[in-house]
C-alpha atoms as a PDB file:
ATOM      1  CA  UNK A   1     102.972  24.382-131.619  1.00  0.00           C
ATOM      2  CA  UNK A   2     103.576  28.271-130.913  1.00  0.00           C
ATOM      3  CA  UNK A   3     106.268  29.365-129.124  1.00  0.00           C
ATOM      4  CA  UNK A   4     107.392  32.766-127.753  1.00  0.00           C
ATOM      5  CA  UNK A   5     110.706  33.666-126.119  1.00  0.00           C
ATOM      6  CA  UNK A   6     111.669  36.815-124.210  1.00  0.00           C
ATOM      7  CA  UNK A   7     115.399  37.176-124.142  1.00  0.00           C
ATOM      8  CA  UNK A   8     117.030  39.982-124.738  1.00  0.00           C
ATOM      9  CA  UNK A   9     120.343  38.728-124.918  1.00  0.00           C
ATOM     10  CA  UNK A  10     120.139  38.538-129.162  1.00  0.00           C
ATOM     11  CA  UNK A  11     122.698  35.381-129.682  1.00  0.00           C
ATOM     12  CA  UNK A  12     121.040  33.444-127.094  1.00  0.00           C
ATOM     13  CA  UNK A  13     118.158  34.182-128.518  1.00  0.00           C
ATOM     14  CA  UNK A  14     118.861  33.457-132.036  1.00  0.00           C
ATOM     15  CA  UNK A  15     120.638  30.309-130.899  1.00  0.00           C
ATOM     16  CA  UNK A  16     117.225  29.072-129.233  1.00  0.00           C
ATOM     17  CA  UNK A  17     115.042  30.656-131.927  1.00  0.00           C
ATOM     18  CA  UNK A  18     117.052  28.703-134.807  1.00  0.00           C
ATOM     19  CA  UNK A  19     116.915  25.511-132.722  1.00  0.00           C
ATOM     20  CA  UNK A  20     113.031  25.364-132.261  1.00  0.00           C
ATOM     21  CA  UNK A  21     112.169  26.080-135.718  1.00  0.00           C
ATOM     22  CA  UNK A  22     114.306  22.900-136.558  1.00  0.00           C
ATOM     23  CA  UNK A  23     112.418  21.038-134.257  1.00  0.00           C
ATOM     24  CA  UNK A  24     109.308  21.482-135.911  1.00  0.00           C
ATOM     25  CA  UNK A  25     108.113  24.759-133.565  1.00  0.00           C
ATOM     26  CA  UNK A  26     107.068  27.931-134.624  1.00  0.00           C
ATOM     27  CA  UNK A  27     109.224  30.467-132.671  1.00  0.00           C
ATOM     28  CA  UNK A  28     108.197  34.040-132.017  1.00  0.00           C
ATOM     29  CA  UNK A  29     110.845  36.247-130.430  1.00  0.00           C
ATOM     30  CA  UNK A  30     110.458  39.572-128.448  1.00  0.00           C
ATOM     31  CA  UNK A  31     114.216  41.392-127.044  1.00  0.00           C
ATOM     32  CA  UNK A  32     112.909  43.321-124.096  1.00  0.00           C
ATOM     33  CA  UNK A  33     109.802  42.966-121.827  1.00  0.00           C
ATOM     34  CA  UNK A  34     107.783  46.134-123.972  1.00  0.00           C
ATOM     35  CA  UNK A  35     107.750  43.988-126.842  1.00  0.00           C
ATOM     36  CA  UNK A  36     107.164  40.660-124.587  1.00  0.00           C
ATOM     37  CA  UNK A  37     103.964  42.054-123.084  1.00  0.00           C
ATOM     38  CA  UNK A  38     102.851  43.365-126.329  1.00  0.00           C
ATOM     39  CA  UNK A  39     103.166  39.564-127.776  1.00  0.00           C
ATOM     40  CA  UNK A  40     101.554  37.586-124.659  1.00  0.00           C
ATOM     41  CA  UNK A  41      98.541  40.166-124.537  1.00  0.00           C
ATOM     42  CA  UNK A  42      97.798  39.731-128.770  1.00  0.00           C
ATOM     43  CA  UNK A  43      98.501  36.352-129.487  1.00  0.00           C
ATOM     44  CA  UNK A  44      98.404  33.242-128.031  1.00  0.00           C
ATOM     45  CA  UNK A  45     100.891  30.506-127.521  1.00  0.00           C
ATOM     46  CA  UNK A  46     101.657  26.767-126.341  1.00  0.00           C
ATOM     47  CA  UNK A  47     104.306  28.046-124.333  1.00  0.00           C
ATOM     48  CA  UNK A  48     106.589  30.903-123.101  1.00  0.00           C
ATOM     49  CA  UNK A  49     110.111  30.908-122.232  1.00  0.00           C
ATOM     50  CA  UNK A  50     111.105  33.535-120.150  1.00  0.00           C
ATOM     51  CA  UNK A  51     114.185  35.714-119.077  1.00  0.00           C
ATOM     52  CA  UNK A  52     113.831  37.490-115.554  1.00  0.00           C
ATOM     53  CA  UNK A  53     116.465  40.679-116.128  1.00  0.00           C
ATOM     54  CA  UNK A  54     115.146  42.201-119.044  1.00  0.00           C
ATOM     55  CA  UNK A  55     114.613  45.988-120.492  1.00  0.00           C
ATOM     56  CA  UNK A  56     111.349  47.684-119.928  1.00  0.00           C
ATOM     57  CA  UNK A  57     109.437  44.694-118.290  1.00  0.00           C
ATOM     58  CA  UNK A  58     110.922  41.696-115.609  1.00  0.00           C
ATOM     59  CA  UNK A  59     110.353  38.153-116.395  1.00  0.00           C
ATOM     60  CA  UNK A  60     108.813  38.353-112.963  1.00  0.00           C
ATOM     61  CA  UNK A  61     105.820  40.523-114.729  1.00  0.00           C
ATOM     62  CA  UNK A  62     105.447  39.015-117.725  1.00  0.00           C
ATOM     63  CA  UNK A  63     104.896  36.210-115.432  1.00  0.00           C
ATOM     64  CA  UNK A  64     101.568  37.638-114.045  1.00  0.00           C
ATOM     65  CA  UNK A  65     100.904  38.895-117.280  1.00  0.00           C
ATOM     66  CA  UNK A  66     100.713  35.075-118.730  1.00  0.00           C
ATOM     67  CA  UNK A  67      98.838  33.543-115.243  1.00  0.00           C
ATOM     68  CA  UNK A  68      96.018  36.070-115.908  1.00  0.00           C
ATOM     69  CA  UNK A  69      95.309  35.007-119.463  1.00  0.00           C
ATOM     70  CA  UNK A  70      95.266  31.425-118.335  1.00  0.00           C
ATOM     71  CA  UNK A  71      97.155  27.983-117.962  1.00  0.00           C
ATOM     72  CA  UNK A  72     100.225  28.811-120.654  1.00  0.00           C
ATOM     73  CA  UNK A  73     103.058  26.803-119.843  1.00  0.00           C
ATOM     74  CA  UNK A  74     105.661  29.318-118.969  1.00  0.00           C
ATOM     75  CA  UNK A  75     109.643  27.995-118.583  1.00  0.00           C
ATOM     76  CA  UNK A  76     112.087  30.463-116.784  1.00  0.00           C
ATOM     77  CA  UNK A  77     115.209  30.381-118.695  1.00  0.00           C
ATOM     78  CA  UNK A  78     117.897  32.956-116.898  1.00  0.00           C
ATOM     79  CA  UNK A  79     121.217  32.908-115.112  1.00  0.00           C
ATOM     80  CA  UNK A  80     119.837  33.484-111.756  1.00  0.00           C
ATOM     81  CA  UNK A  81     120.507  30.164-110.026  1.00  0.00           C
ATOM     82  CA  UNK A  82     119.534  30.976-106.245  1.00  0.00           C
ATOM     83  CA  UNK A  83     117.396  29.118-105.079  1.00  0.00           C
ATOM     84  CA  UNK A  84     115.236  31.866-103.639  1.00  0.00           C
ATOM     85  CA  UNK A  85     114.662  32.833-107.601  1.00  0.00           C
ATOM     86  CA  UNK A  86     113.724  29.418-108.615  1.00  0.00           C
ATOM     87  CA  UNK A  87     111.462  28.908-105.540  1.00  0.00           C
ATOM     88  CA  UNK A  88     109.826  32.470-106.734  1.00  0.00           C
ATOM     89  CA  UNK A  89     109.693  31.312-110.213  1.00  0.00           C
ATOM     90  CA  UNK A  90     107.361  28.252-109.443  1.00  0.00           C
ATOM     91  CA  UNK A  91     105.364  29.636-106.502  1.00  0.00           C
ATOM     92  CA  UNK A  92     104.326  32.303-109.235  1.00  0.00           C
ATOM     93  CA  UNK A  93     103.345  29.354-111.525  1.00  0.00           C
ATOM     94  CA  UNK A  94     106.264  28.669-113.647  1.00  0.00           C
ATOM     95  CA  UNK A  95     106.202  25.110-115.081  1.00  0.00           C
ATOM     96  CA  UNK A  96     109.425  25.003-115.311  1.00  0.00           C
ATOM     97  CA  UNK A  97     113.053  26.752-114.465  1.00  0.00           C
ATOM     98  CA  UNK A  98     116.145  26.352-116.581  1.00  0.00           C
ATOM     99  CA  UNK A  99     119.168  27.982-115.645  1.00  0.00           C
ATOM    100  CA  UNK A 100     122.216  29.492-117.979  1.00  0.00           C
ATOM    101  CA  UNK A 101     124.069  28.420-119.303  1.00  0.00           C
ATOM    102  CA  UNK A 102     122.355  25.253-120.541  1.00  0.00           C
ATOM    103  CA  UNK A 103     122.289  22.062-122.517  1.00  0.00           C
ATOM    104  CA  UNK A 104     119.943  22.682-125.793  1.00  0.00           C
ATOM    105  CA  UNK A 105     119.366  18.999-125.788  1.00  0.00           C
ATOM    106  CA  UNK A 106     117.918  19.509-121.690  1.00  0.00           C
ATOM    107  CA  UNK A 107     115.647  22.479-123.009  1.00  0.00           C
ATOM    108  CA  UNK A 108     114.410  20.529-125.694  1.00  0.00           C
ATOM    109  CA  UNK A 109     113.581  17.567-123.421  1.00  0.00           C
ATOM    110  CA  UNK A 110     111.775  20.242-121.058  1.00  0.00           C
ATOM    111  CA  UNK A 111     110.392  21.807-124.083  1.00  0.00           C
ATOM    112  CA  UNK A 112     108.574  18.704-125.463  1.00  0.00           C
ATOM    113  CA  UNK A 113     107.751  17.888-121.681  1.00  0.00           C
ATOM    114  CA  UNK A 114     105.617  20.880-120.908  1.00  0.00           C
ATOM    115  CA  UNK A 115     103.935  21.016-124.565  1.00  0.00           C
ATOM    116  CA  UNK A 116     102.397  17.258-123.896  1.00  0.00           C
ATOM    117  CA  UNK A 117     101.312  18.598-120.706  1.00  0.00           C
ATOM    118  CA  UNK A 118      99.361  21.431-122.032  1.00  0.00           C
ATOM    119  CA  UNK A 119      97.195  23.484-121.425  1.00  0.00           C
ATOM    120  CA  UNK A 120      94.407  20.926-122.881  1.00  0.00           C
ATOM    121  CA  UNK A 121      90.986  22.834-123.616  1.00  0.00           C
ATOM    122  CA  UNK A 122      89.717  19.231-124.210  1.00  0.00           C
ATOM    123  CA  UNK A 123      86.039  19.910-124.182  1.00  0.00           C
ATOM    124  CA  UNK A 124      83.018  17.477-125.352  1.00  0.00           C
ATOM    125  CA  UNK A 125      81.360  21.115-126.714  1.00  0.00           C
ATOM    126  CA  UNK A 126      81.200  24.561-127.335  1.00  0.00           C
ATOM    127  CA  UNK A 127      79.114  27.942-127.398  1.00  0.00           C
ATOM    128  CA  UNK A 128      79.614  31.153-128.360  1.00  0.00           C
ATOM    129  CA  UNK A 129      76.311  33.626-128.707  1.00  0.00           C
ATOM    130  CA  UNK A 130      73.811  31.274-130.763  1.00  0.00           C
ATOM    131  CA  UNK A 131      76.840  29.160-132.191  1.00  0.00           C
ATOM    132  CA  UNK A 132      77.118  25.411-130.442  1.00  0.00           C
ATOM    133  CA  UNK A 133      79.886  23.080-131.377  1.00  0.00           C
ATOM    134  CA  UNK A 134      79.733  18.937-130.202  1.00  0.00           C
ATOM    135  CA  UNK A 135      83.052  17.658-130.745  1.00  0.00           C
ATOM    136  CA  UNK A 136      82.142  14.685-129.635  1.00  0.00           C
ATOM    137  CA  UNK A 137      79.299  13.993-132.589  1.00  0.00           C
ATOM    138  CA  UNK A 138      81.202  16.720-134.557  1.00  0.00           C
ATOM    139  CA  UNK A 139      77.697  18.830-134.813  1.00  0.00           C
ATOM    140  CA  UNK A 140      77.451  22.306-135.728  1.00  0.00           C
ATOM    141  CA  UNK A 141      74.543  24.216-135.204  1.00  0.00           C
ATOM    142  CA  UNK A 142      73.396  28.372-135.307  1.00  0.00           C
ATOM    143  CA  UNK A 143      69.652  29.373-134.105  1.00  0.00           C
ATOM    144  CA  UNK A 144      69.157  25.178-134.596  1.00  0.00           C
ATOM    145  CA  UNK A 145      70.647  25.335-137.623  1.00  0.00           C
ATOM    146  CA  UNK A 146      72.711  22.255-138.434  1.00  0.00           C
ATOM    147  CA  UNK A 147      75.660  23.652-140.439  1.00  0.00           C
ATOM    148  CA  UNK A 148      77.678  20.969-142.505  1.00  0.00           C
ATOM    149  CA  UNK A 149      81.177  21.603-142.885  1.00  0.00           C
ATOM    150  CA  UNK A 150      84.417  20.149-144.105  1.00  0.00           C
ATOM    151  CA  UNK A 151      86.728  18.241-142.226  1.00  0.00           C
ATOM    152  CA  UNK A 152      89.669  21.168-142.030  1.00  0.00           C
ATOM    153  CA  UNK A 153      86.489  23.687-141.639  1.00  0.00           C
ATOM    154  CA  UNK A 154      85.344  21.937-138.418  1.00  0.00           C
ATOM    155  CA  UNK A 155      89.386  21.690-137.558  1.00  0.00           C
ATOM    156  CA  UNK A 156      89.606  25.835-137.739  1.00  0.00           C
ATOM    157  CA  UNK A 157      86.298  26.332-135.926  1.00  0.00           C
ATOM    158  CA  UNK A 158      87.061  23.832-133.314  1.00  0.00           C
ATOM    159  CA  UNK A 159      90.307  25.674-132.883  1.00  0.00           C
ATOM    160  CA  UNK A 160      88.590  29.463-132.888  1.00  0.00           C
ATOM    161  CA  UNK A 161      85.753  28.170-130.471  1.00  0.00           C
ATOM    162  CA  UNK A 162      88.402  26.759-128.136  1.00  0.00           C
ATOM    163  CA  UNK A 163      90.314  29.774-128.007  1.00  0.00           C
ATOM    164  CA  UNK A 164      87.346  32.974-128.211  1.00  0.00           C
ATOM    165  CA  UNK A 165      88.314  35.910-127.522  1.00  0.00           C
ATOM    166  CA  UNK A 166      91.913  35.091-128.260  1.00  0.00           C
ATOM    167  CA  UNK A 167      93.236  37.153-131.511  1.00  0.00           C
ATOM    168  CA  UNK A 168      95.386  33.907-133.177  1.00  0.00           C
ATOM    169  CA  UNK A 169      97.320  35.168-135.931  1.00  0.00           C
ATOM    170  CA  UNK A 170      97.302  32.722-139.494  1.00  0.00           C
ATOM    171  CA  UNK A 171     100.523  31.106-138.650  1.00  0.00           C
ATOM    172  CA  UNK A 172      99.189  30.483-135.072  1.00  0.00           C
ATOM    173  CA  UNK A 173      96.472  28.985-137.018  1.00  0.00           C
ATOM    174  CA  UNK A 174      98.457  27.095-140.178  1.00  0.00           C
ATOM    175  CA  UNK A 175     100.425  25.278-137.370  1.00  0.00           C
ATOM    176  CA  UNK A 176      97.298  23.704-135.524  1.00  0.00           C
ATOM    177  CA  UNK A 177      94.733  22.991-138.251  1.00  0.00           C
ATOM    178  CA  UNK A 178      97.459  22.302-141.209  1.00  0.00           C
ATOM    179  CA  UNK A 179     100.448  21.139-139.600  1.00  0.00           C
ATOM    180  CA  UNK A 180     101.958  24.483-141.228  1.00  0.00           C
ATOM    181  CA  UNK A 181     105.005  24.806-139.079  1.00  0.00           C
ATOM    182  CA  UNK A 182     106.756  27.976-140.652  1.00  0.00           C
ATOM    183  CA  UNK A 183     105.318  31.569-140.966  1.00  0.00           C
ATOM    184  CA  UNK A 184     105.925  31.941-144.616  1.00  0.00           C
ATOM    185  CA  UNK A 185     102.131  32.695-146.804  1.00  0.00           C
ATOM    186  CA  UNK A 186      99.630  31.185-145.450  1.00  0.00           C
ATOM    187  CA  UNK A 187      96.736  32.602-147.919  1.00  0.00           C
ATOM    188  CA  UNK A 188      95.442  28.830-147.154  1.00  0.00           C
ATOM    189  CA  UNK A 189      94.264  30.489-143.696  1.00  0.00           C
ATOM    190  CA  UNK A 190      92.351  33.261-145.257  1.00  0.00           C
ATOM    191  CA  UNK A 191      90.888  31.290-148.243  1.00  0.00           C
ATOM    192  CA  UNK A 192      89.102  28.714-145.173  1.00  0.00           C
ATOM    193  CA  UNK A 193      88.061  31.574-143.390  1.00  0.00           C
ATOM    194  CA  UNK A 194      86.055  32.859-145.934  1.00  0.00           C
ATOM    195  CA  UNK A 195      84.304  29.930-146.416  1.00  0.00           C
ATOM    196  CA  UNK A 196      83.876  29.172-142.620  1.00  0.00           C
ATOM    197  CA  UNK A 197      82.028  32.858-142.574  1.00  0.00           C
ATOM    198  CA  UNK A 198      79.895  31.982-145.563  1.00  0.00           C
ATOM    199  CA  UNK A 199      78.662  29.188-143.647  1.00  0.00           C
ATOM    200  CA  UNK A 200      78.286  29.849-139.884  1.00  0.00           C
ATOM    201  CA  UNK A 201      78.590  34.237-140.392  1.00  0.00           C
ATOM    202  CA  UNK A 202      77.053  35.108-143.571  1.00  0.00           C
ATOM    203  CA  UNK A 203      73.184  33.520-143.260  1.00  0.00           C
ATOM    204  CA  UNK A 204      72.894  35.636-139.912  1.00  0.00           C
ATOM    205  CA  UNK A 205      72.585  38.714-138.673  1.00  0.00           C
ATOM    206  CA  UNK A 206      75.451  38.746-136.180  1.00  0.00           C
ATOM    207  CA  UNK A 207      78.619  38.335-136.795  1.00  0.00           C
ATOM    208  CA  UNK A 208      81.549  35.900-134.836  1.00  0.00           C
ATOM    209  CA  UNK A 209      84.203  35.230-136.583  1.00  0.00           C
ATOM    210  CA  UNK A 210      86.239  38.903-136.933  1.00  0.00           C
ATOM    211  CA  UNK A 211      89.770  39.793-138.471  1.00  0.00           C
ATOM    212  CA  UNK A 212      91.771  41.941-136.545  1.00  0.00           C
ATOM    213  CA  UNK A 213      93.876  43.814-139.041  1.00  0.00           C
ATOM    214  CA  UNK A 214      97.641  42.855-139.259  1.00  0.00           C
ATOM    215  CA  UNK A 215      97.058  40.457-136.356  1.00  0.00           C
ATOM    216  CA  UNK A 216      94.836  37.225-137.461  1.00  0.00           C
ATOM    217  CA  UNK A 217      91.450  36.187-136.934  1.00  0.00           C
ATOM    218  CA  UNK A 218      89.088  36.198-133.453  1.00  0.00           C
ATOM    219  CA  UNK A 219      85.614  34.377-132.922  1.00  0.00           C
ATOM    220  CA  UNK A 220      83.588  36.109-130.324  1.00  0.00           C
ATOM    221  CA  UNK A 221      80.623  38.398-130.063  1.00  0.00           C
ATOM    222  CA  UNK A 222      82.683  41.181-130.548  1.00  0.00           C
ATOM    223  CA  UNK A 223      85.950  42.076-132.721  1.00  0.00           C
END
């Protein structure tokens, strides 16, 4: 599981980042809302945690920034307790609303909480252009093709179908189809990508699955 925080307060946010990554998450950290909007609009994650007061950006837009990508479970995590905030917070679609200062054990709790929750894509199947996934019977087919792949090859395209148009960077993907939770190499990523393309890219003349430079990988009819 992927998770970002915005906090720009840099021992609260090193306190949380450390915390997570013990816990089995990667943990992705932008200091000011610039750098927060830049991260929610390239890559996707299981969840957010948000501050409201930050530089450049509020939490309050990054909010609306998240709702229009889709169902991301977002967790306010701030030291405004009114209650006119927190009412705010979820009528904009926050999941959740922690205030400082907090328990780490509570957060962690809420943490796990919202990440069973979701956002499920749970679909029976999948199409993108002339590529059709069936989860269900775990059939691949291209122009009627039936394409045979592995079991970790199904895993990644499963996981770029579900998420097209979404850039997800290697460590995004390590963590979901190899359990990879850490952001150290993952050439692993790279080396099943290559074969994916050889067998659903390579025998035809348009091309889904794309690699957006420094970022990670998209499927999609165009980069």
């Amino acid at each position: 599981m992927r998770i970002l925080i915005v906090e720009d307060e840099s021992k609260t946010a090193e306190y949380l980042q450390k915390g997570l990554r013990e816990s089995g998450y990667v943990v992705e950290v932008a200091g000011n809302g610039f750098d927060g909007r830049y991260m929610i609009e390239e890559f996707a994650f299981d969840l957010v945690i948000l501050d409201v007061m930050l530089p450049g950006l509020t939490g309050w837009e990054l909010m609306k920034l998240v709702r229009g990508k889709g169902p991301t479970p977002v967790m306010f995590l701030t030291a405004r307790d009114g209650v006119e905030d927190k009412v705010r917070g979820l009528e904009m679609g926050a999941d959740d609303y922690l205030v400082k200062p907090f328990s780490y054990a509570e957060l962690l709790a809420r943490v796990r909480t919202l990440l069973r929750r979701g956002p499920p894509r749970d679909m029976d199947s999948f199409e993108v252009a002339d590529l059709q996934v069936d989860v269900v019977r775990r059939r691949v087919t291209r122009q009627g093709d039936r394409i045979t792949l592995t079991s970790k090859e199904f895993a990644l395209l499963h996981l770029l179908m579900s998420r097209a148009d979404e850039v997800l960077s290697r460590s995004f993907i390590a963590s979901h189809v190899w359990q990879m939770n850490f952001d150290s190499d993952t050439n692993v990523v790279d080396v099943a990508v290559r074969r994916l393309r050889a067998k659903v890219d390579d025998p035809y003349p348009v091309k889904l699955i794309h690699t957006v430079r420094g970022m990670g990988y998209v499927l999609g009819e165009k980069p």
